[in-house]
Protein backbone atom coordinates (compact mmCIF):
# COMPACT_ATOMS: atom_id res chain seq x y z
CA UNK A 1 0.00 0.00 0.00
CA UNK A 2 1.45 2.98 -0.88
CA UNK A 3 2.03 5.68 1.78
CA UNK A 4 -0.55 8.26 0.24
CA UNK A 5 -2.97 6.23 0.77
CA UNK A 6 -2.37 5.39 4.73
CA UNK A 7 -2.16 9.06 4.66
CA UNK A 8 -5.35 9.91 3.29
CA UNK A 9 -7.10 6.93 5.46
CA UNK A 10 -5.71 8.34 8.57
CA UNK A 11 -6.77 11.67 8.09
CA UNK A 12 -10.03 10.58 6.70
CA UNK A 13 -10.54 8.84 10.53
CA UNK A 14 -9.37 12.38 11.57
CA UNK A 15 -11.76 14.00 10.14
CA UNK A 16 -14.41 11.42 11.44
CA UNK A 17 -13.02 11.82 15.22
CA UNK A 18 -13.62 15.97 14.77
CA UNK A 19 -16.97 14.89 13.79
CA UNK A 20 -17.60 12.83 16.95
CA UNK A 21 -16.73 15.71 18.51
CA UNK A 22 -19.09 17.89 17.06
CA UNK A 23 -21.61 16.05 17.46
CA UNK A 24 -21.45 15.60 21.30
CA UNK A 25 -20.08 19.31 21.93
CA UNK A 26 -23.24 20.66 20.12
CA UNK A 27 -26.16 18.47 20.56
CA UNK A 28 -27.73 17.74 23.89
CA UNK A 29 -29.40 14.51 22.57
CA UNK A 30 -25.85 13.18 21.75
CA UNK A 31 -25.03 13.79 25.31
CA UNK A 32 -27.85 11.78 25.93
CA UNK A 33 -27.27 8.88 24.11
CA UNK A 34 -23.79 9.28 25.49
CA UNK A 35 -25.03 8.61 29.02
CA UNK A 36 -27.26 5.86 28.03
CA UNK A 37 -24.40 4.13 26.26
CA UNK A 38 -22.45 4.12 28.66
CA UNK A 39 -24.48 3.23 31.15
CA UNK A 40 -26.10 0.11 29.02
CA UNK A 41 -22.60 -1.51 28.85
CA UNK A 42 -21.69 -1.08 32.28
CA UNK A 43 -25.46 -2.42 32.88
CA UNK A 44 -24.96 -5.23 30.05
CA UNK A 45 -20.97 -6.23 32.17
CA UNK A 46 -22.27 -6.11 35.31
CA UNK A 47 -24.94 -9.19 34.48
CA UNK A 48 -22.90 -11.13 32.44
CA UNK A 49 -25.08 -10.46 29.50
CA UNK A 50 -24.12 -13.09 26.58
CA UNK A 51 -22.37 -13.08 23.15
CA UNK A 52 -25.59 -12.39 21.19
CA UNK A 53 -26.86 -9.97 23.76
CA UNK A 54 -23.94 -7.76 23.30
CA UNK A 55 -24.25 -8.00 19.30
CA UNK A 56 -27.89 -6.86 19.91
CA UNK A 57 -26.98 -4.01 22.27
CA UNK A 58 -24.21 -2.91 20.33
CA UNK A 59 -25.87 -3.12 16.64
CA UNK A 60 -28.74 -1.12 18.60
CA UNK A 61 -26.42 1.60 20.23
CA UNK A 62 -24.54 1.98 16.63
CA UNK A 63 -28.02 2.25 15.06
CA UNK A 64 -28.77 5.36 17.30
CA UNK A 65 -25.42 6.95 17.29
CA UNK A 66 -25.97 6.36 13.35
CA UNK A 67 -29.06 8.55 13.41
CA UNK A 68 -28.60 10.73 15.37
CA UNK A 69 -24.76 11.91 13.59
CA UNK A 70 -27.26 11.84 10.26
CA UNK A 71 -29.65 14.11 11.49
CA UNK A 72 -27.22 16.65 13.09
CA UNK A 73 -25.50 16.68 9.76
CA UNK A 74 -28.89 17.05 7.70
CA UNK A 75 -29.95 20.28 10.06
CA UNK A 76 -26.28 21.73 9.84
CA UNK A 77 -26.95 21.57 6.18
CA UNK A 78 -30.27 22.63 6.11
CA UNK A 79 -29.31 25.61 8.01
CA UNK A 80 -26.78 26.89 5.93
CA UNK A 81 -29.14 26.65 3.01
CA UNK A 82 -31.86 28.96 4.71
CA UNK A 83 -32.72 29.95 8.34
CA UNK A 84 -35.68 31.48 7.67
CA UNK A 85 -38.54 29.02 7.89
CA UNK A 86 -38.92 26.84 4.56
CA UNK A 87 -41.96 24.13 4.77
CA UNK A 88 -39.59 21.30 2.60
CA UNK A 89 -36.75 21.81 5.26
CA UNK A 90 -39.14 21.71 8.30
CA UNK A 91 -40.62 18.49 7.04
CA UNK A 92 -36.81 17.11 6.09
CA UNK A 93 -35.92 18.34 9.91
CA UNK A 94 -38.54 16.27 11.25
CA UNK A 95 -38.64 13.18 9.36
CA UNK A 96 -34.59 12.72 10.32
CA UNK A 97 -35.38 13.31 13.90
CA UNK A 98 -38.00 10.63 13.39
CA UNK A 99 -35.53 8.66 12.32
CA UNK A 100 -33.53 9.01 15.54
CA UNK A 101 -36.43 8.69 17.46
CA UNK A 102 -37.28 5.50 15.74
CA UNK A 103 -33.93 4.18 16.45
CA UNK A 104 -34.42 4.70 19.99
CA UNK A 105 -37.31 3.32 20.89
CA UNK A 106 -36.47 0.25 19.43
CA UNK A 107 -33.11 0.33 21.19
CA UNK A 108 -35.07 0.63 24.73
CA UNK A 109 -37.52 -2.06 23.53
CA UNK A 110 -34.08 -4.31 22.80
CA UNK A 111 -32.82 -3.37 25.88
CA UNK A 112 -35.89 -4.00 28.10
CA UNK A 113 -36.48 -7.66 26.46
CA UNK A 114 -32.41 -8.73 27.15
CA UNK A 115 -32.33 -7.34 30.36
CA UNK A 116 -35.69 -8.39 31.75
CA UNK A 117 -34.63 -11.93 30.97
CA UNK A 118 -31.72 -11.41 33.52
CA UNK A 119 -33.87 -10.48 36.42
């Protein structure tokens, strides 16, 4: 592999971390999902949850994450196209935060079935 190319991959994963950033410095509900995360695995260690448990938690707290880093970067967009109030970006705005919100309640309804099975 030539070294361009672990260049351009490395700060490609740069650019990604700054985004992580971002996304937790600016948005409350990232903060959020930062304490539930957290929070869940020390839950999911604590019982002993089991291989396919963890895949489920994990694929569940990636799907969130997921949503929520697309919908911060949809309204950043959105706003820099127009702040004045635009019926086509309102509805965009609100169908990606139902897409967060989507992601989440099936995340808790994960969560609730693996964990009630432990107590």
């Amino acid at each position: 592999m030539p070294a361009n190319y672990l260049k351009a991959r490395l700060r490609s994963i740069g650019h990604a971390c700054r985004g992580v950033k971002v996304l937790v410095s600016t948005q409350p509900h990232a903060r959020l999902h930062a304490a539930a995360t957290i929070g869940v695995l020390i839950a999911g260690k604590v019982i002993h949850l089991r291989r396919w448990e963890w895949v489920a938690i994990l694929l569940c707290i990636g799907m969130v994450w997921m949503a929520e880093a697309l919908n911060t970067a949809l309204e950043f967009l959105a706003d820099e196209v127009s702040r004045d109030h635009r019926d086509l970006i309102g509805k965009a705005k609100d169908i990606a935060a139902a897409g967060v919100l989507i992601s989440a309640v099936i995340s808790i309804l994960v969560a609730v079935l693996i964990f009630k099975s432990h107590f």
